[in-house]
Protein backbone atom coordinates (compact mmCIF):
# COMPACT_ATOMS: atom_id res chain seq x y z
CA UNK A 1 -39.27 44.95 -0.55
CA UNK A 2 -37.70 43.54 2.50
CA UNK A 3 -36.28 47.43 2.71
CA UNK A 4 -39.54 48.67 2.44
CA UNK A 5 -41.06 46.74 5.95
CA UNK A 6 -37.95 47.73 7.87
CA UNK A 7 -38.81 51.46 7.11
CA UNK A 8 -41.96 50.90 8.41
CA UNK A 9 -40.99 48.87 11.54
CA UNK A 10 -38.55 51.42 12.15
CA UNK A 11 -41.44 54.26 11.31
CA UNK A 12 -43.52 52.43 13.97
CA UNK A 13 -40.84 52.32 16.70
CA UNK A 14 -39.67 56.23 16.08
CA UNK A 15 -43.77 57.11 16.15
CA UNK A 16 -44.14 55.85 19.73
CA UNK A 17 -41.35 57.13 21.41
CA UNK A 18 -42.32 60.52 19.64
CA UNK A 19 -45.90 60.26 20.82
CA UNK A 20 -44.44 58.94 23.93
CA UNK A 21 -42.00 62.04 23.92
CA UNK A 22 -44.53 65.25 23.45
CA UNK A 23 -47.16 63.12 25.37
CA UNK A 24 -50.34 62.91 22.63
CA UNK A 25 -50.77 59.55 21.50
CA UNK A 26 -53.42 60.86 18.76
CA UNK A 27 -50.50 63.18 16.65
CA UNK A 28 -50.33 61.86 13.03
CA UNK A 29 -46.71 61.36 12.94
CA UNK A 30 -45.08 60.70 9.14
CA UNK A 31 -41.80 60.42 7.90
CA UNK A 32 -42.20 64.52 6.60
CA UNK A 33 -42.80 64.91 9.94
CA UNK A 34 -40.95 67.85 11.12
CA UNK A 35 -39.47 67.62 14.22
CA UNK A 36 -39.79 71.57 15.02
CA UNK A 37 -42.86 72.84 13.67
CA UNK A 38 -44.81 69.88 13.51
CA UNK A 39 -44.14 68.56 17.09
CA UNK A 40 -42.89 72.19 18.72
CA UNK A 41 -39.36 70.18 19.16
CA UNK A 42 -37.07 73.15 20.23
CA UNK A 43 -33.25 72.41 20.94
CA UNK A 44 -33.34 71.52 24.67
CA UNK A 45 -36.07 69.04 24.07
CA UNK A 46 -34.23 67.49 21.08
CA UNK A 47 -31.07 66.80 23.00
CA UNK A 48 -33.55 64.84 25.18
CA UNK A 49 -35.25 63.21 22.97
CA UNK A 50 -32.01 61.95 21.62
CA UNK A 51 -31.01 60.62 24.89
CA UNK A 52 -34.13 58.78 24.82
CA UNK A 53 -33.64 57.30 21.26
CA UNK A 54 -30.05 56.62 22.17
CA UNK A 55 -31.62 54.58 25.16
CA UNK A 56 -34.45 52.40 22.76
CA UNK A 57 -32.39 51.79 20.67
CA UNK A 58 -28.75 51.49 22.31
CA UNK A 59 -26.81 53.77 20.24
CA UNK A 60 -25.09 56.71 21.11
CA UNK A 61 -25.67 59.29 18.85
CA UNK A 62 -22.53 61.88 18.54
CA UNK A 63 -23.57 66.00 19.00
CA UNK A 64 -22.73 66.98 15.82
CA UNK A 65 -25.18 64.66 14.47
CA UNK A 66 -27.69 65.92 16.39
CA UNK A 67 -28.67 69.11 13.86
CA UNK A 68 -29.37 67.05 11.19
CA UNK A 69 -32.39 66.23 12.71
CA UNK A 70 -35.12 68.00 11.37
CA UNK A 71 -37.92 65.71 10.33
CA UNK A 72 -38.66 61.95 11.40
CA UNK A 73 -37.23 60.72 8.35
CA UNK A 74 -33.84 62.10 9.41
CA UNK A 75 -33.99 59.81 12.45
CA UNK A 76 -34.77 57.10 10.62
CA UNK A 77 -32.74 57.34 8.06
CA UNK A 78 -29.90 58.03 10.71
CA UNK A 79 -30.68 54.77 12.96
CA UNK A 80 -31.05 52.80 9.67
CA UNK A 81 -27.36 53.72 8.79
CA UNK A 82 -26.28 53.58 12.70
CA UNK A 83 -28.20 51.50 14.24
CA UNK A 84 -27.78 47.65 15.38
């Protein structure tokens, strides 16, 4: 259970810096999310974005990590496993 809240704390935190990040507050973002076609995400803007994550959430995130990310529950699951 106690599992279960830090998903969604973690949910909540990823949500704003994405809304943040493509600028529309109002965009349902989920954990199927994808990070792509959902959000129009393309490469450039994901290597940003990381930088910006790495920055909330002081981490750094290697480059060959970086591909995995394809929906929001990537990043989560990734700054579950990585983060502080």
């Amino acid at each position: 259970m106690k599992q279960r809240g830090k998903a969604v704390s973690m949910l909540e935190k990823v949500r704003t810096i994405l809304c943040e990040f493509i600028n529309n507050k109002d965009f349902e973002i989920g954990e199927n999310t994808a990070l792509s076609s959902d959000l129009g995400i393309n490469s450039y803007q994901l290597a940003e974005l990381v930088c910006v994550i790495e920055d909330s959430f002081n981490i750094e995130i290697p480059n060959k990590s970086i591909a995995s990310f394809v929906s929001v529950r990537d990043l989560i699951e990734y700054l579950e496993l990585n983060g502080n």
